[in-house]
C-alpha atoms as a PDB file:
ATOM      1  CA  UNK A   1      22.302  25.580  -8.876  1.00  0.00           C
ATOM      2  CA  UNK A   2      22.843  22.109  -7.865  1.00  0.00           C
ATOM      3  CA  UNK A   3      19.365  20.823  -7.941  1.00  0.00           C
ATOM      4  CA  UNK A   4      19.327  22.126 -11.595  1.00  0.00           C
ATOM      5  CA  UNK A   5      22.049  19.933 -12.755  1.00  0.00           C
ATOM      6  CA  UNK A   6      21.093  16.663 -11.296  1.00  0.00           C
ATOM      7  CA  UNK A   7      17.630  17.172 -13.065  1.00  0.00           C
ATOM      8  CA  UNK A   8      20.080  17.930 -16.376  1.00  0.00           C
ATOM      9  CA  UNK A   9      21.493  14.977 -15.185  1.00  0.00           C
ATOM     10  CA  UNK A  10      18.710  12.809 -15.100  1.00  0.00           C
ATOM     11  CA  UNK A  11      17.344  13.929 -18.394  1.00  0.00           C
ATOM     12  CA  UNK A  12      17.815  11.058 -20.358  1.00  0.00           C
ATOM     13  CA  UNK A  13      14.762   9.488 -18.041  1.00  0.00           C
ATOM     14  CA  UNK A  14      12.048  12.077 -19.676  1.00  0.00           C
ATOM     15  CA  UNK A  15      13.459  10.936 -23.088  1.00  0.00           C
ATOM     16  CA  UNK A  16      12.424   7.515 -22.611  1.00  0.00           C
ATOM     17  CA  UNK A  17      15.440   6.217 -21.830  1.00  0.00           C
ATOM     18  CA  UNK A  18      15.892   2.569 -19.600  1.00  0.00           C
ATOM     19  CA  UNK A  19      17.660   2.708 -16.824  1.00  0.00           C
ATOM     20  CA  UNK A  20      19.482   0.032 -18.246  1.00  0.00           C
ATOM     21  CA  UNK A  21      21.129   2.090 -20.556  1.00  0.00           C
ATOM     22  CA  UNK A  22      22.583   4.707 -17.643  1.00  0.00           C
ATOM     23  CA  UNK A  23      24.900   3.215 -16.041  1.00  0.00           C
ATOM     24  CA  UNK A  24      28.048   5.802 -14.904  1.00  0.00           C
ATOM     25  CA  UNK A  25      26.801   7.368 -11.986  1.00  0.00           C
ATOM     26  CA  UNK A  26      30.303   9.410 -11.387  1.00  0.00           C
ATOM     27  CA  UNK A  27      29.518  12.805 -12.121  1.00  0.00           C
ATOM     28  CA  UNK A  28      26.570  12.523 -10.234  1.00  0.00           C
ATOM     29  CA  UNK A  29      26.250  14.531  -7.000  1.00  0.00           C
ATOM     30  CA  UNK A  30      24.924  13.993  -3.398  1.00  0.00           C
ATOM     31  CA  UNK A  31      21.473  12.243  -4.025  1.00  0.00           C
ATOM     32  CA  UNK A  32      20.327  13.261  -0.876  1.00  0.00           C
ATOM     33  CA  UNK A  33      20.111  16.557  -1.624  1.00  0.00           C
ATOM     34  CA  UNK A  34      18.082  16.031  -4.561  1.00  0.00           C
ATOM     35  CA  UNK A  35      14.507  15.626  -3.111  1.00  0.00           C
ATOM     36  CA  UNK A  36      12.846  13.970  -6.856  1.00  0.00           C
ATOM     37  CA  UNK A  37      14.834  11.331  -7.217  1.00  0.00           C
ATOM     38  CA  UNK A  38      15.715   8.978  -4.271  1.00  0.00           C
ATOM     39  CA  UNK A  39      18.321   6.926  -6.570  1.00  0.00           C
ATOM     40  CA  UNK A  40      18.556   4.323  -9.107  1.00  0.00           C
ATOM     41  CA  UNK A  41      18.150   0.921  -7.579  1.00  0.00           C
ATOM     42  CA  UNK A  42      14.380   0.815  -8.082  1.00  0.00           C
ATOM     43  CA  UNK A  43      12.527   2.536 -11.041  1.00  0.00           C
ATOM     44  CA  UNK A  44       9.981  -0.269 -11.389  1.00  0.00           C
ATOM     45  CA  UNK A  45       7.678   2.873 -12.229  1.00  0.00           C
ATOM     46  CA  UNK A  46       8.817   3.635 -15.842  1.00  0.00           C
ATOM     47  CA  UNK A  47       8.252   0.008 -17.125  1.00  0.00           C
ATOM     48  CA  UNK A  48       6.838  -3.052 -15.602  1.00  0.00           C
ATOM     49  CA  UNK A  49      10.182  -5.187 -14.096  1.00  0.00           C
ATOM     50  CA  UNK A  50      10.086  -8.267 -11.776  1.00  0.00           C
ATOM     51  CA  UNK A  51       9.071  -6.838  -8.668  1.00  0.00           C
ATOM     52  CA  UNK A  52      10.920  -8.213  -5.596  1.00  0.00           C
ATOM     53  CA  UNK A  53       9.719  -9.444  -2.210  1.00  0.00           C
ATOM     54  CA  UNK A  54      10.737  -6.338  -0.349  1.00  0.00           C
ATOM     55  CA  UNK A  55       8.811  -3.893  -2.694  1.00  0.00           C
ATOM     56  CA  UNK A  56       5.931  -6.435  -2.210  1.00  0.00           C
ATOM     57  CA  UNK A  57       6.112  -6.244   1.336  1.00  0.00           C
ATOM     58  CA  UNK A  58       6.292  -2.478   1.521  1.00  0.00           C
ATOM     59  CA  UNK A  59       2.819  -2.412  -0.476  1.00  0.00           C
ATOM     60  CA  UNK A  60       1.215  -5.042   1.598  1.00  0.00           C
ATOM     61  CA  UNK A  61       2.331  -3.457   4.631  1.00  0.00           C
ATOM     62  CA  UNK A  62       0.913  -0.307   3.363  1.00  0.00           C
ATOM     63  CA  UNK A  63      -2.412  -1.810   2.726  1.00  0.00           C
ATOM     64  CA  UNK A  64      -2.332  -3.555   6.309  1.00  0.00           C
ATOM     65  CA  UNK A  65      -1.826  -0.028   7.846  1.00  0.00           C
ATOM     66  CA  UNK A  66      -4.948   1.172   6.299  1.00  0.00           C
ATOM     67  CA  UNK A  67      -7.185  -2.093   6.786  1.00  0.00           C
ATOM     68  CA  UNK A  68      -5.967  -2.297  10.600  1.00  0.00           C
ATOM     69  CA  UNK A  69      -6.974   1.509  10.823  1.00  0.00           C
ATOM     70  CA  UNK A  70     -10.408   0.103   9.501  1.00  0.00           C
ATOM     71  CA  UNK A  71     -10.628  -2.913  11.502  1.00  0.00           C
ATOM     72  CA  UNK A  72     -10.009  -1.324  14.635  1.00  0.00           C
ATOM     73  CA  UNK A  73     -12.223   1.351  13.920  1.00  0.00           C
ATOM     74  CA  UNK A  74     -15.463  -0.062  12.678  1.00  0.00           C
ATOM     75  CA  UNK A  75     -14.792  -3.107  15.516  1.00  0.00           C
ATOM     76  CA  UNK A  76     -14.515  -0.455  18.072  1.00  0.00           C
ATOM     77  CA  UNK A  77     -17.820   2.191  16.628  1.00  0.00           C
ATOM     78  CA  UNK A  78     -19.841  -0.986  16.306  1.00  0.00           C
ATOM     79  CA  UNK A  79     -18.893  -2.390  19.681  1.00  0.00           C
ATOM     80  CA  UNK A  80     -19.802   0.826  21.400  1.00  0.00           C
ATOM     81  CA  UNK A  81     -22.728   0.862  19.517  1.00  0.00           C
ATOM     82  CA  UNK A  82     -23.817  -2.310  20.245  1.00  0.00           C
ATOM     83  CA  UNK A  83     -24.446  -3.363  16.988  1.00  0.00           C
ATOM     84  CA  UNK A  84     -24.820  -7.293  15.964  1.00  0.00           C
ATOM     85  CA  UNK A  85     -21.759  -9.080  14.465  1.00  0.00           C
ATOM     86  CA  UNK A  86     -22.657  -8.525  10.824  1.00  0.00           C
ATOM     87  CA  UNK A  87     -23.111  -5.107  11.114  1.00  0.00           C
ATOM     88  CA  UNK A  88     -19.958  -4.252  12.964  1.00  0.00           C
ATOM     89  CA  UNK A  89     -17.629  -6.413  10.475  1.00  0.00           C
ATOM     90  CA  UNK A  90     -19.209  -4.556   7.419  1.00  0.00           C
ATOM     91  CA  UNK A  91     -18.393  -1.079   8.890  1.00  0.00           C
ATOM     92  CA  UNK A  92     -14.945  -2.607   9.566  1.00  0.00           C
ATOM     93  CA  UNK A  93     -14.603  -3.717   6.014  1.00  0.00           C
ATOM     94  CA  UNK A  94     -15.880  -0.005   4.724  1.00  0.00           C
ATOM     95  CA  UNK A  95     -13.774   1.619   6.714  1.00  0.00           C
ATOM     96  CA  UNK A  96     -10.857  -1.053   5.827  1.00  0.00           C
ATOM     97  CA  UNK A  97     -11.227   0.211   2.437  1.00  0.00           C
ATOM     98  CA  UNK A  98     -11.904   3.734   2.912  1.00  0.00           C
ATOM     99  CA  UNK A  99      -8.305   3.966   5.230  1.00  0.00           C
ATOM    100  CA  UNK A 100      -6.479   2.032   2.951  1.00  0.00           C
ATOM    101  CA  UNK A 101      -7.390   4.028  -0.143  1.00  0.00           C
ATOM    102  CA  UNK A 102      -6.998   7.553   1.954  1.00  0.00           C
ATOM    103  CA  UNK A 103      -3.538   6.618   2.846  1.00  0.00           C
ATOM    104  CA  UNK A 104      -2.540   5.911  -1.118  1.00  0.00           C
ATOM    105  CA  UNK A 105      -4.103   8.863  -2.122  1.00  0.00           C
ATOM    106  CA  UNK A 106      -2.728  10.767   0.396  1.00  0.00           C
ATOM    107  CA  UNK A 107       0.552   9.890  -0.742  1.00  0.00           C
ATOM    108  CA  UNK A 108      -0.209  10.260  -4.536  1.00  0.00           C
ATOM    109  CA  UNK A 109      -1.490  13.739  -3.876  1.00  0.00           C
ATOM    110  CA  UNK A 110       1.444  14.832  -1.979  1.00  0.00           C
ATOM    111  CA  UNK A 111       3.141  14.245  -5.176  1.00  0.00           C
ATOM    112  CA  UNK A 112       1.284  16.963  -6.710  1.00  0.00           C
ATOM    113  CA  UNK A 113      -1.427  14.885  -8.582  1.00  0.00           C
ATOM    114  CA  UNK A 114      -4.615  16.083  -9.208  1.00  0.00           C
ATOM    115  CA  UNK A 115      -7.736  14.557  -6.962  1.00  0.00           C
ATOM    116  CA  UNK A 116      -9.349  13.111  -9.694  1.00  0.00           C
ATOM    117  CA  UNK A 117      -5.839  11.151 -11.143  1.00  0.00           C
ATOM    118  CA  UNK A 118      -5.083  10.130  -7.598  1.00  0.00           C
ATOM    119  CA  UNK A 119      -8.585   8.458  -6.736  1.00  0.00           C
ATOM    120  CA  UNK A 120      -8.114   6.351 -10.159  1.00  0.00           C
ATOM    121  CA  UNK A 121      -4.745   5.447  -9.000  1.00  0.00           C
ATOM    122  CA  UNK A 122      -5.489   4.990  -5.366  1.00  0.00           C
ATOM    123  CA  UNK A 123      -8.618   2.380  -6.477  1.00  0.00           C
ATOM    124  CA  UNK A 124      -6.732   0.520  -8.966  1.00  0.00           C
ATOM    125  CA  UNK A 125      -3.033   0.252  -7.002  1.00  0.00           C
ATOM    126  CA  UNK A 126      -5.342  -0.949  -3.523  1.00  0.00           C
ATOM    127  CA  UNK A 127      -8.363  -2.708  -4.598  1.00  0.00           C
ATOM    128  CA  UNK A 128      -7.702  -5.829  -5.343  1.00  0.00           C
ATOM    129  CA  UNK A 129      -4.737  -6.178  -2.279  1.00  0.00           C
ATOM    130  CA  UNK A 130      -7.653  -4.785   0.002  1.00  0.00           C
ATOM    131  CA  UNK A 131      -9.811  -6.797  -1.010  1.00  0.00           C
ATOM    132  CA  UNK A 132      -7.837 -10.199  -0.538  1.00  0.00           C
ATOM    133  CA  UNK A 133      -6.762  -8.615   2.589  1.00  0.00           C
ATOM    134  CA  UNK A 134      -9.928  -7.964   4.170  1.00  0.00           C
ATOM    135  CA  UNK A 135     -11.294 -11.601   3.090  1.00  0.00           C
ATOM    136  CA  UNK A 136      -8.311 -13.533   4.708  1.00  0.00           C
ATOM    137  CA  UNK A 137      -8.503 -11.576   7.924  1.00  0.00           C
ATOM    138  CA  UNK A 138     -12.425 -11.477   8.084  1.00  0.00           C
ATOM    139  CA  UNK A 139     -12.436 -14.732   7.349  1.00  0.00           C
ATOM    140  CA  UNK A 140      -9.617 -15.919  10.164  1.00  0.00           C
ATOM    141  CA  UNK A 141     -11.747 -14.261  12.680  1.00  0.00           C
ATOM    142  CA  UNK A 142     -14.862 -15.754  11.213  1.00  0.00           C
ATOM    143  CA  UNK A 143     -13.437 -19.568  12.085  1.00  0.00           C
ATOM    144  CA  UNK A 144     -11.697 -18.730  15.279  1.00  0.00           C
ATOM    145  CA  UNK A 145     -14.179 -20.134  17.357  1.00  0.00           C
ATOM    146  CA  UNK A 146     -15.186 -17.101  19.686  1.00  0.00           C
ATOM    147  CA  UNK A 147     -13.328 -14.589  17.948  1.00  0.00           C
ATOM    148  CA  UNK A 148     -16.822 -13.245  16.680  1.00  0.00           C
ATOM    149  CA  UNK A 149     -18.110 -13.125  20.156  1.00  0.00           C
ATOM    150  CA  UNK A 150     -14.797 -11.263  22.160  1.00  0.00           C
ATOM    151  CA  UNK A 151     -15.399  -7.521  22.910  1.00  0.00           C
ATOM    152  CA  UNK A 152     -12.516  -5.002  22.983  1.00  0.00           C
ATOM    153  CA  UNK A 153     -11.981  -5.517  26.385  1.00  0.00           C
ATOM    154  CA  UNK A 154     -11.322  -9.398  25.628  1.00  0.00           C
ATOM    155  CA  UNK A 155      -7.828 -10.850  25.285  1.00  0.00           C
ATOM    156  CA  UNK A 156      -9.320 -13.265  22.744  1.00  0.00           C
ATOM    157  CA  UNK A 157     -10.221 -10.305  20.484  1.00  0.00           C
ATOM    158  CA  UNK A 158      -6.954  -8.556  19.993  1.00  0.00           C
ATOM    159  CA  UNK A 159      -5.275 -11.984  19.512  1.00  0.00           C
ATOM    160  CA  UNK A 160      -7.414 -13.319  16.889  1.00  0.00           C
ATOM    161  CA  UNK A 161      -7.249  -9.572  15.145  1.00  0.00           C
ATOM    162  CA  UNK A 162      -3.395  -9.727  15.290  1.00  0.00           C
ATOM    163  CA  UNK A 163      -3.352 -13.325  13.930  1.00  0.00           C
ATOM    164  CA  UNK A 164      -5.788 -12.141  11.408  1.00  0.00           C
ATOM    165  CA  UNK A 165      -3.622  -9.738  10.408  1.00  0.00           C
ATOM    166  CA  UNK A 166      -0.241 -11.177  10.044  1.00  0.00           C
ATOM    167  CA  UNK A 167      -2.107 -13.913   8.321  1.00  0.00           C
ATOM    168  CA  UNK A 168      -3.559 -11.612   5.401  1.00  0.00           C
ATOM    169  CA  UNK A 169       0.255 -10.273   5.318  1.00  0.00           C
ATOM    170  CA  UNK A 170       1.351 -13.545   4.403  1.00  0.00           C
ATOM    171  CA  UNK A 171      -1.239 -14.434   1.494  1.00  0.00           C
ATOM    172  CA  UNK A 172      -1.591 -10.720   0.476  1.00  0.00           C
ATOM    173  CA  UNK A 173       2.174  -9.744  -0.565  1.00  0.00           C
ATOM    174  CA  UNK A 174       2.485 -12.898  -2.993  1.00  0.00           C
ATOM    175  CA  UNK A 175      -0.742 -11.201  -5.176  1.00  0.00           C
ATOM    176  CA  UNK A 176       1.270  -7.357  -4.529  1.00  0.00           C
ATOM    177  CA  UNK A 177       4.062  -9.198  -6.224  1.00  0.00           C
ATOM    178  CA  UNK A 178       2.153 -10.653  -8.888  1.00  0.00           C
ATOM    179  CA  UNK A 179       0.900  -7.315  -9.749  1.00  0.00           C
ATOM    180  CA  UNK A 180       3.927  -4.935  -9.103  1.00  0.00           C
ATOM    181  CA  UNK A 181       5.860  -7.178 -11.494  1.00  0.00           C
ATOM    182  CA  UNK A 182       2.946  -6.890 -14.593  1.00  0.00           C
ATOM    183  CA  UNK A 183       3.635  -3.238 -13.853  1.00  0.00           C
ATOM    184  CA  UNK A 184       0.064  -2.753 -11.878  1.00  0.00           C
ATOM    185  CA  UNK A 185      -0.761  -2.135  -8.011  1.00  0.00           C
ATOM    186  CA  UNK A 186       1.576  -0.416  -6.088  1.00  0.00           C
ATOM    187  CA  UNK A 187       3.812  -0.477  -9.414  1.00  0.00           C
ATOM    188  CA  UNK A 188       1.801   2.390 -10.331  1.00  0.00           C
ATOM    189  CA  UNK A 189       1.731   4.738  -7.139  1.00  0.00           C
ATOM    190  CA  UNK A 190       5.553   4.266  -7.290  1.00  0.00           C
ATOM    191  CA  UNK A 191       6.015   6.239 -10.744  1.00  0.00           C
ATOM    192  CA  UNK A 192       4.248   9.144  -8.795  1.00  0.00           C
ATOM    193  CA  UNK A 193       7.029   9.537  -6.293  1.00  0.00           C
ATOM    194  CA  UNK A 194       9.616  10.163  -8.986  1.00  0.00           C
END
């Protein structure tokens, strides 16, 4: 069977060997058949490396996707409820963090982890890029004169959540980066999708 020799192929990775010492990739087959292993240009996973700006961005981005799920959310439960602006920014936050981590363990489980191992991975890959996430975009929309004020209905609102945003991008992937390449963050989800 096919699939059976690439993962004969590929043994030399559950012996502990680094990548580094692999390189003839001729008898290989069609990777895109083989469903594990999506190649060999990026096994940061097995062994902390320097990460690169791409992977970075890719965790980041990841993060963003759950915080904006958040943001929008809590903004939109505590508008309708008419709830004060402390109120509605701390459900926003919650929820920032509760979307964020659903989305890594989501993926960690689909790897076949068990609950338990994913939640541990999910809170210490996310956590601390939430976290600086959240604070940077909470605090842009803090300053923006207005922004606080704006309802969902409110030009003003959307802009300054965008801006937010793209802003927490910016300072966020530099501390993904930092901790991809010490072999922590989103370093670690990554050796679950091997």
């Amino acid at each position: 069977m096919k699939h059976d020799t690439q993962h004969e192929q590929h043994s030399h990775h559950e012996r502990g060997e680094q990548h580094g010492q692999h390189t003839d990739h001729s008898r290989h087959v069609d990777h895109g058949e083989h469903e594990a292993h999506s190649g060999h240009a990026d096994h940061t996973g097995h062994h902390p490396t320097k990460a690169g700006w791409a992977m970075a961005a890719q965790a980041t981005l990841h993060c963003l996707t759950g915080c904006a799920i958040g943001e929008i959310l809590g903004m939109v439960i505590g508008t309708a409820l008419g709830w004060g602006n402390m109120e509605t920014m701390v459900l926003a936050i919650v929820l920032a963090f509760f979307f964020g981590y659903t989305l890594t363990l989501r993926s960690i489980r689909k790897a076949g982890v068990d609950f338990r191992t994913a939640l541990r991975v999910a809170l210490a890959a996310d956590t601390l890029s939430i976290a600086v996430m959240e604070l940077i975009d909470n605090g842009v929309i803090a300053l923006w004169p207005g922004a606080m004020d704006a309802t969902l209905s409110d030009t003003l609102f959307w802009g300054a959540l965008a801006l937010s945003l793209a802003v927490a991008f910016v300072v966020t992937t530099p501390v993904n980066k930092w901790m991809i390449g010490r072999g922590k963050g989103h370093a670690v989800v990554h050796q679950y999708h091997h």
